[in-house]
Protein backbone atom coordinates (compact mmCIF):
# COMPACT_ATOMS: atom_id res chain seq x y z
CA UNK A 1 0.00 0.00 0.00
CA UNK A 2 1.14 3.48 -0.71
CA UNK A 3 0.89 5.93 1.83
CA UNK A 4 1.25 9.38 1.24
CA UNK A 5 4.41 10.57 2.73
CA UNK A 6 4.69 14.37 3.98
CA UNK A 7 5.47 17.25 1.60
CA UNK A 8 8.15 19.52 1.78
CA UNK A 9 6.16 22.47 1.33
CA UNK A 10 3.29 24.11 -0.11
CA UNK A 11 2.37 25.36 -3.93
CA UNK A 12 1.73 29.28 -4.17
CA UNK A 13 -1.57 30.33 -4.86
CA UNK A 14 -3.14 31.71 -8.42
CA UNK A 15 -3.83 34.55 -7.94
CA UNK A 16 -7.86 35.39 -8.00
CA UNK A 17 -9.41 36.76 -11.23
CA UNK A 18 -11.26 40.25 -10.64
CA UNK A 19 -14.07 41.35 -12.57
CA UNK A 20 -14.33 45.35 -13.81
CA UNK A 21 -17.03 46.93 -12.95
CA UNK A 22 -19.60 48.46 -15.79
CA UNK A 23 -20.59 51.77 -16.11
CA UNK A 24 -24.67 53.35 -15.58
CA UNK A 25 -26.17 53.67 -18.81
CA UNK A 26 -27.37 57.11 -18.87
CA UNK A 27 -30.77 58.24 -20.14
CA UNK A 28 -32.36 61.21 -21.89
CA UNK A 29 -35.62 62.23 -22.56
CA UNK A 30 -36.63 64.69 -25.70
CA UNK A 31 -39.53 67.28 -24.28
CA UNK A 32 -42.68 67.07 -27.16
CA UNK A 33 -44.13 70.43 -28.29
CA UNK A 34 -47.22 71.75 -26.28
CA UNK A 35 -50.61 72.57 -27.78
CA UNK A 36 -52.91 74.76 -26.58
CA UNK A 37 -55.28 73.58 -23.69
CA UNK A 38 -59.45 73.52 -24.77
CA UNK A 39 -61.74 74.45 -23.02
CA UNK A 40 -62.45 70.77 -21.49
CA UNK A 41 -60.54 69.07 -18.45
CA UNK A 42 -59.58 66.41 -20.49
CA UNK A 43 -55.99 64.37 -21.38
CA UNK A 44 -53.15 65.90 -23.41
CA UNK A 45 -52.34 63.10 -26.39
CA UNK A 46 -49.36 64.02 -26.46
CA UNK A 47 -48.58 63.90 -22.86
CA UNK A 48 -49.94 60.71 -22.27
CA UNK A 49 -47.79 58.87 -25.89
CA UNK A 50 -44.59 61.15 -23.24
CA UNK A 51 -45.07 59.59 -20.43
CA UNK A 52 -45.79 56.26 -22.00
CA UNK A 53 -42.62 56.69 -23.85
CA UNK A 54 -41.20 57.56 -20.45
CA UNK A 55 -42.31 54.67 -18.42
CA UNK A 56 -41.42 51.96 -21.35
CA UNK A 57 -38.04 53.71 -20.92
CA UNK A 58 -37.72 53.36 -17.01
CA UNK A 59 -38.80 49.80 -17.62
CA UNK A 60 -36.40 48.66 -20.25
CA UNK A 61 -33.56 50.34 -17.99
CA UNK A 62 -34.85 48.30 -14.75
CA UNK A 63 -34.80 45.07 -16.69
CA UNK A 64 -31.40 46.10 -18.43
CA UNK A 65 -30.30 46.69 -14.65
CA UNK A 66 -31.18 43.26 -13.48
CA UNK A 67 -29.68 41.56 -16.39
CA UNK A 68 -26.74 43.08 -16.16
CA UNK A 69 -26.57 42.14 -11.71
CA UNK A 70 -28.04 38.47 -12.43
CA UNK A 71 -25.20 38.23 -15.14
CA UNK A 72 -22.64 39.28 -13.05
CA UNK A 73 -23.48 37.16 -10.16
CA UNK A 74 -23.34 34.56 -12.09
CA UNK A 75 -20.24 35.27 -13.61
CA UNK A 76 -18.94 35.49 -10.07
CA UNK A 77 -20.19 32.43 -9.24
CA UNK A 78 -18.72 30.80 -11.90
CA UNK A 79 -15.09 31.90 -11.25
CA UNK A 80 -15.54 31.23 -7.81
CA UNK A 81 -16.67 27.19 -9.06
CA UNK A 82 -12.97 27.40 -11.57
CA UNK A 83 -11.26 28.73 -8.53
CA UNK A 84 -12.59 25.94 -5.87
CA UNK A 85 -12.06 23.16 -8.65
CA UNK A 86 -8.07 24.23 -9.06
CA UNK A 87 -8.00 24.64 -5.46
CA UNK A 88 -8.90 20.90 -4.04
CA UNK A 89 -6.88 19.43 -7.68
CA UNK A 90 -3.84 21.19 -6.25
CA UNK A 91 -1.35 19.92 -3.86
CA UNK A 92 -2.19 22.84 -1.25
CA UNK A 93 -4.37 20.23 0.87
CA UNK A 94 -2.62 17.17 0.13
CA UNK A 95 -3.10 14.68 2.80
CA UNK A 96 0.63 14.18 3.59
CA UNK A 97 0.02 13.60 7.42
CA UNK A 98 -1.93 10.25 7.86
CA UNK A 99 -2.43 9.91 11.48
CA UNK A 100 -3.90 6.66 12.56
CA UNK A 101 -5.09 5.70 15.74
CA UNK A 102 -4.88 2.43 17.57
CA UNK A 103 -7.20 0.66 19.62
CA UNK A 104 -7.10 -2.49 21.44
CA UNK A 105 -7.57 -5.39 18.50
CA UNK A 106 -6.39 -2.74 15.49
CA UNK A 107 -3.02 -2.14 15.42
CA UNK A 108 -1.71 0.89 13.55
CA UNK A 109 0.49 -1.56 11.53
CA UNK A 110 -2.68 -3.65 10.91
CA UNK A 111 -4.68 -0.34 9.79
CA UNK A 112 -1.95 0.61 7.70
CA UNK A 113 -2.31 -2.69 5.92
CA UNK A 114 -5.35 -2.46 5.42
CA UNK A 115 -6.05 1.39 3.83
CA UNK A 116 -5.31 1.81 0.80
CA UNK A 117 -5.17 5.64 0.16
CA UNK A 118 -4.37 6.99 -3.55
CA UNK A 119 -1.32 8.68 -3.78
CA UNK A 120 -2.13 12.50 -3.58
CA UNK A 121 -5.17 12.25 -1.84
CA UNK A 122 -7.05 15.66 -1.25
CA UNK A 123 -8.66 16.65 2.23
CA UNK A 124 -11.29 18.06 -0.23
CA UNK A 125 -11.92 14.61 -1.72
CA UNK A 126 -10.44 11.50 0.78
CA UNK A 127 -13.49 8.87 1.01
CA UNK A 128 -14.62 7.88 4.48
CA UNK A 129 -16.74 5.42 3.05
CA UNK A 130 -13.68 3.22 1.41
CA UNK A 131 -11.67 4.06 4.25
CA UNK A 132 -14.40 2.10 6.64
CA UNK A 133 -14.33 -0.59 4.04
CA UNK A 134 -11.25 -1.33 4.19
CA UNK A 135 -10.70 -1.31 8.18
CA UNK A 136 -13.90 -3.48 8.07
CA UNK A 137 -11.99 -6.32 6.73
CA UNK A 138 -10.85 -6.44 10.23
CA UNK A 139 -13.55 -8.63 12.01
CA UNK A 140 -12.98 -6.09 15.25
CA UNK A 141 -13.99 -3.04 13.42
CA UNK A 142 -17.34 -1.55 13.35
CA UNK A 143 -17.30 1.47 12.03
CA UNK A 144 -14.62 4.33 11.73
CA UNK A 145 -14.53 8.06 12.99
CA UNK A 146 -12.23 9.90 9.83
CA UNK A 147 -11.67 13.55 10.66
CA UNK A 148 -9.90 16.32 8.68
CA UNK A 149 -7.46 19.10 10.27
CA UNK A 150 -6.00 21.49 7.44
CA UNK A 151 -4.06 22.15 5.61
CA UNK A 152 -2.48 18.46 5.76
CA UNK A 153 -3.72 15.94 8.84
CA UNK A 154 -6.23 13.15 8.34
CA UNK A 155 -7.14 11.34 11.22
CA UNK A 156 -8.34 8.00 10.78
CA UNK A 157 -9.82 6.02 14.24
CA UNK A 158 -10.82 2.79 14.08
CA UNK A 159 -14.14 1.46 16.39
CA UNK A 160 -14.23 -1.50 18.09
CA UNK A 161 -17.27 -3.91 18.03
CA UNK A 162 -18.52 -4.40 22.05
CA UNK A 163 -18.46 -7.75 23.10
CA UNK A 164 -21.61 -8.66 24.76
CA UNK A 165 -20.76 -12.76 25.36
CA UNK A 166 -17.84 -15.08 25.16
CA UNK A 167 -18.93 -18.59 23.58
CA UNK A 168 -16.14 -20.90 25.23
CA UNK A 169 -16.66 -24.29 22.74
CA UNK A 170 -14.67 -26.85 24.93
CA UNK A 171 -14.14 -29.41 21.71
CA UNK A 172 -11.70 -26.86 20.67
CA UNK A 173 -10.72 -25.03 23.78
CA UNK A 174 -11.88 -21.89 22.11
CA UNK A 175 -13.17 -18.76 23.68
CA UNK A 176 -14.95 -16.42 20.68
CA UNK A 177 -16.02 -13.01 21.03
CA UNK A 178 -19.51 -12.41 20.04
CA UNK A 179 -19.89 -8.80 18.86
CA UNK A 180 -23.48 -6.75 19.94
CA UNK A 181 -24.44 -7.26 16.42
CA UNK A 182 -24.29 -11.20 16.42
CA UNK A 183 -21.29 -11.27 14.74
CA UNK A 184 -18.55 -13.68 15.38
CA UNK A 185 -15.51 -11.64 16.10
CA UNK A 186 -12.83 -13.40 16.60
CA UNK A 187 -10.86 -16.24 18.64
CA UNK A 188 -9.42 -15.18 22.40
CA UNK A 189 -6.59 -17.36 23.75
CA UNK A 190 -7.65 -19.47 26.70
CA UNK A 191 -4.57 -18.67 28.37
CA UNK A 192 -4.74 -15.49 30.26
CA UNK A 193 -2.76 -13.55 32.70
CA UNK A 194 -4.21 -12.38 35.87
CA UNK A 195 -4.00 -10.35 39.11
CA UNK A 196 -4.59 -11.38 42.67
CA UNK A 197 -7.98 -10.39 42.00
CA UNK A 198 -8.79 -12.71 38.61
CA UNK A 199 -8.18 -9.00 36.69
CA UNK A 200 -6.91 -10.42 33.35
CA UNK A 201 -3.60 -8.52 32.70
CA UNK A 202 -2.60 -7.82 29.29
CA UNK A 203 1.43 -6.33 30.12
CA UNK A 204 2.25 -9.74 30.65
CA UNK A 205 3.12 -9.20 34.02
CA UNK A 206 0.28 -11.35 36.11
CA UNK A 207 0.41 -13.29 39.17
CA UNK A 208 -1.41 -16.35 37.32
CA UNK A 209 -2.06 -17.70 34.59
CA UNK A 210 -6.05 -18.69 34.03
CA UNK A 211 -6.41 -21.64 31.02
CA UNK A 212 -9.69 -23.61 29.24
CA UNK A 213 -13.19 -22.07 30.67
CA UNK A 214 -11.41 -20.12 33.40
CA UNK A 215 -9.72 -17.83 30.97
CA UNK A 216 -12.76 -17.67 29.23
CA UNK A 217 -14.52 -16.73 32.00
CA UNK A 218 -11.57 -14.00 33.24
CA UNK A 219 -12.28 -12.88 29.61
CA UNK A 220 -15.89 -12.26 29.71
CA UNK A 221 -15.08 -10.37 33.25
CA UNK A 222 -12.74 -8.48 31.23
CA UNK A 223 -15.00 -7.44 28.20
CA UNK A 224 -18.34 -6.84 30.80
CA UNK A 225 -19.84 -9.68 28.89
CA UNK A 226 -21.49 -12.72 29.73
CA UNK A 227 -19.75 -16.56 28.75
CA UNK A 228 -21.61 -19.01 27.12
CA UNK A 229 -20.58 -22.34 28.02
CA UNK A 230 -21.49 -25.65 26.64
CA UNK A 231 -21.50 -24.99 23.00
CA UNK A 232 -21.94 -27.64 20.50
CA UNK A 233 -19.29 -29.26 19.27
CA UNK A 234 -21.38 -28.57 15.71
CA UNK A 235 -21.11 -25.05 15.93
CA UNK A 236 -18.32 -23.49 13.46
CA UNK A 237 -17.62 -19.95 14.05
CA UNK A 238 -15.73 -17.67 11.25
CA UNK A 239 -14.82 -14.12 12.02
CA UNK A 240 -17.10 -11.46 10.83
CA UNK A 241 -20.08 -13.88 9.74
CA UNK A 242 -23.17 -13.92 11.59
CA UNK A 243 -23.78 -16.06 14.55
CA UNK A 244 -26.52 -18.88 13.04
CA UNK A 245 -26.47 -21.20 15.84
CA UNK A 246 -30.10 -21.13 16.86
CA UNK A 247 -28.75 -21.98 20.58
CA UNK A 248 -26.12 -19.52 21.19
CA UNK A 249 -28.51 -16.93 19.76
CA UNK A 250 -31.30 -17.91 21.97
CA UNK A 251 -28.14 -17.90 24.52
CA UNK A 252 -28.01 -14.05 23.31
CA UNK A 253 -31.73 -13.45 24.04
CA UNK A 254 -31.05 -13.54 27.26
CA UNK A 255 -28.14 -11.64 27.57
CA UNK A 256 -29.86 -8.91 26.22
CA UNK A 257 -33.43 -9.80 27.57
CA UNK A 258 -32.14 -9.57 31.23
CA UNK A 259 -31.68 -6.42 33.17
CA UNK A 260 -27.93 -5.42 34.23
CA UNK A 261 -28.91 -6.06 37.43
CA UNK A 262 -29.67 -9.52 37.33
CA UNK A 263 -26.87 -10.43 34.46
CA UNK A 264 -24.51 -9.16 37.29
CA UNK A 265 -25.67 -12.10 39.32
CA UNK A 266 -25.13 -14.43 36.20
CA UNK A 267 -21.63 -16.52 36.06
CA UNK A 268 -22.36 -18.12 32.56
CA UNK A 269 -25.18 -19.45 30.47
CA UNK A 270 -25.46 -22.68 29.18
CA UNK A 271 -26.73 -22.76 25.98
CA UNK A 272 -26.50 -26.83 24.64
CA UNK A 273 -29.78 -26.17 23.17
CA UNK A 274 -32.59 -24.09 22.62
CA UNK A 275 -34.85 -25.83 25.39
CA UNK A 276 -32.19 -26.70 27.73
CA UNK A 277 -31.01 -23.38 28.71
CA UNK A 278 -30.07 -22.72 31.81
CA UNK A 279 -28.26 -19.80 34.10
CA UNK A 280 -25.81 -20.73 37.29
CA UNK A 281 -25.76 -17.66 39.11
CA UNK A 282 -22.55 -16.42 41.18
CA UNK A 283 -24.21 -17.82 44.68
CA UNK A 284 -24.10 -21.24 43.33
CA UNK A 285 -28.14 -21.53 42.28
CA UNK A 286 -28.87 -23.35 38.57
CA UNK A 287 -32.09 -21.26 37.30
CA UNK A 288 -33.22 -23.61 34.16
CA UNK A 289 -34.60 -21.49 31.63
CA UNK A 290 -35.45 -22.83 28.45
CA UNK A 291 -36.39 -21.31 25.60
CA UNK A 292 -36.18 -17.42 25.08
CA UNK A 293 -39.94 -16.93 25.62
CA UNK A 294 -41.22 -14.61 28.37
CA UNK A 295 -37.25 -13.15 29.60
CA UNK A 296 -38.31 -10.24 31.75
CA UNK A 297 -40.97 -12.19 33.49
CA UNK A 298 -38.56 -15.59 34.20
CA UNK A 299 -36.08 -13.01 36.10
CA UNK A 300 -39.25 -11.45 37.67
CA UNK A 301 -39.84 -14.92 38.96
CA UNK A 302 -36.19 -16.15 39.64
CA UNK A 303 -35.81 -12.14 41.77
CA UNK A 304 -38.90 -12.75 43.82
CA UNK A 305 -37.70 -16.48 45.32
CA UNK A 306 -34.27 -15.23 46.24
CA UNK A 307 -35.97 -12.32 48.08
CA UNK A 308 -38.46 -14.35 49.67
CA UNK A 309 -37.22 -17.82 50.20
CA UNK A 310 -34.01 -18.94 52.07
CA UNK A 311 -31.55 -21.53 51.01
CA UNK A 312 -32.89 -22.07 47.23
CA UNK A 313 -30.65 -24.01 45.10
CA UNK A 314 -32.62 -24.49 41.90
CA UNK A 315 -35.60 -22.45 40.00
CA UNK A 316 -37.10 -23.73 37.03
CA UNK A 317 -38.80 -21.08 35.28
CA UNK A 318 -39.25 -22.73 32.05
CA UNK A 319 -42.82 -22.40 32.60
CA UNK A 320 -42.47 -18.85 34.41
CA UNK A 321 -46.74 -19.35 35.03
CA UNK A 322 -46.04 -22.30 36.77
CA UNK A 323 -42.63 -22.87 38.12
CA UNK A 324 -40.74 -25.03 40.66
CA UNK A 325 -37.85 -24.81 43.13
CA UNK A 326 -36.01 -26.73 45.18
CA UNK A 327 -34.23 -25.43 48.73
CA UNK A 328 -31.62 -27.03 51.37
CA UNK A 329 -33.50 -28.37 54.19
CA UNK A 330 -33.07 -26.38 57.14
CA UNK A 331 -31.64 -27.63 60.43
């Protein structure tokens, strides 16, 4: 890829075109010879052809007048079009200073790859559009922010998809990032780095090291998603292609379906199917779900026995109209 490498200075200016101004067209009138008045109020003929004559005059100036102010606007209009044209063609806002900005999955190196910017690309005309194209071949790029500072700086930042779950498939001891758009983003390694407190540390410089569905699930701590654990073997992900599994998506449903209050209670969800879904919560409890029917009022349920009865250790709220639980016997 070529990219544009900083000028050593500027092109002068054309100078600017002016226009001359034109001069008032002057106008004379020619007095017509008086007759004597009769002896009726009544309307001189020859008066009346004058001021005729006059008016048709006054109006042939006006009109003349306008013509010559529309013409000349649009004559300055036009040079002003020539003048912009030359302008952006020229080298005075060459994009010379390509500035690109990192983020956590898109290197600069890897963005650099990626663009491909013509040689002698304007400010004026640099397309954002082919610019996001190109980044987008990057599975971790959503969209991208492309900002102009004259006379030669573009600014190119690249925006990460959020990760909303972490599909650990343990056939492969894969973790995947699922973007918020149900797109597969791309394979995590499933061995992580971590502080005392399970913080997964990216210096390299971590107290332990986290592998299989541990790292996973440091990972989806990391990202603020949820994991998804359990995944069919069957399931095949490829970066940047829509997630099609009708289980993990159902898996999804409820990811999204469930307030941040309660997903903050959630340690994974396991999606092996569609109907056997179920939540294990961080206090140890197995909430079987099911399908992704009826989300807001299952959690409903599931929030109203852990307020109101002690020592429950399962909650199936397939049925969320007719559920069952099971608690510890007390002492």
């Amino acid at each position: 890829m070529a990219t544009p490498k900083p000028s050593t200075g500027t092109k002068a200016a054309r100078p600017g075109r002016t226009l001359g101004a034109s001069k008032p067209r002057s106008l004379t009138s020619v007095p017509a010879t008086a007759k004597k008045p009769s002896g009726k109020k009544g309307v001189n003929p020859l008066s009346s052809l004058r001021a005729m004559a006059n008016k048709t005059s006054g109006a042939a100036s006006v009109v003349t007048g306008k013509g010559k102010i529309v013409g000349g606007v649009l004559a300055v209009l036009a040079v002003l079009v020539v003048v912009a044209i030359v302008v952006i063609n020229s080298g005075l806002f060459t994009a010379t200073d390509i500035e690109i900005q990192g983020s956590e999955h898109v290197t600069k190196h890897d963005a650099i790859q990626l663009i491909d910017l013509p040689e002698g690309t304007s400010l004026f005309n640099v397309d954002p559009d082919q610019i996001t194209e190109d980044l987008k071949q990057n599975p971790w790029v959503s969209g991208v922010d492309v900002q102009r500072q004259f006379p030669h700086t573009l600014i190119i930042t690249p925006m990460e998809r959020k990760v909303i779950a972490i599909a650990y498939i343990s056939s492969d001891d894969l973790a995947w990032a699922i973007g918020d758009d149900d797109t597969w983003i791309a394979p995590l390694s499933t061995s992580v780095e971590v502080d005392d407190q399970g913080n997964v540390i990216t210096t390299g410089q971590g107290s332990n090291t986290l592998t299989g569905i541990d790292a996973a699930l440091a990972l989806a701590k990391h990202y603020g998603a949820v994991l998804l654990t359990d995944v069919s073997a069957d399931v095949a992900p490829v970066s940047g292609q829509a997630v099609s599994s009708k289980a993990v998506k159902a898996g999804l449903d409820y990811v999204r379906g469930f307030s941040s209050e309660f997903l903050g209670q959630v340690k994974d969800i396991s999606t092996p199917s569609v109907e056997a879904i179920s939540a294990n919560l961080n206090n140890g409890i197995e909430v079987s779900l099911g399908d992704s029917n009826d989300i807001v009022k299952k959690e409903r349920v599931v929030t109203k026995l852990l307020s109101q009865v002690e020592g429950v250790t399962y909650i199936n709220v397939r049925s969320p109209g007719n559920y069952t639980f099971r608690n510890a016997p007390t002492s």
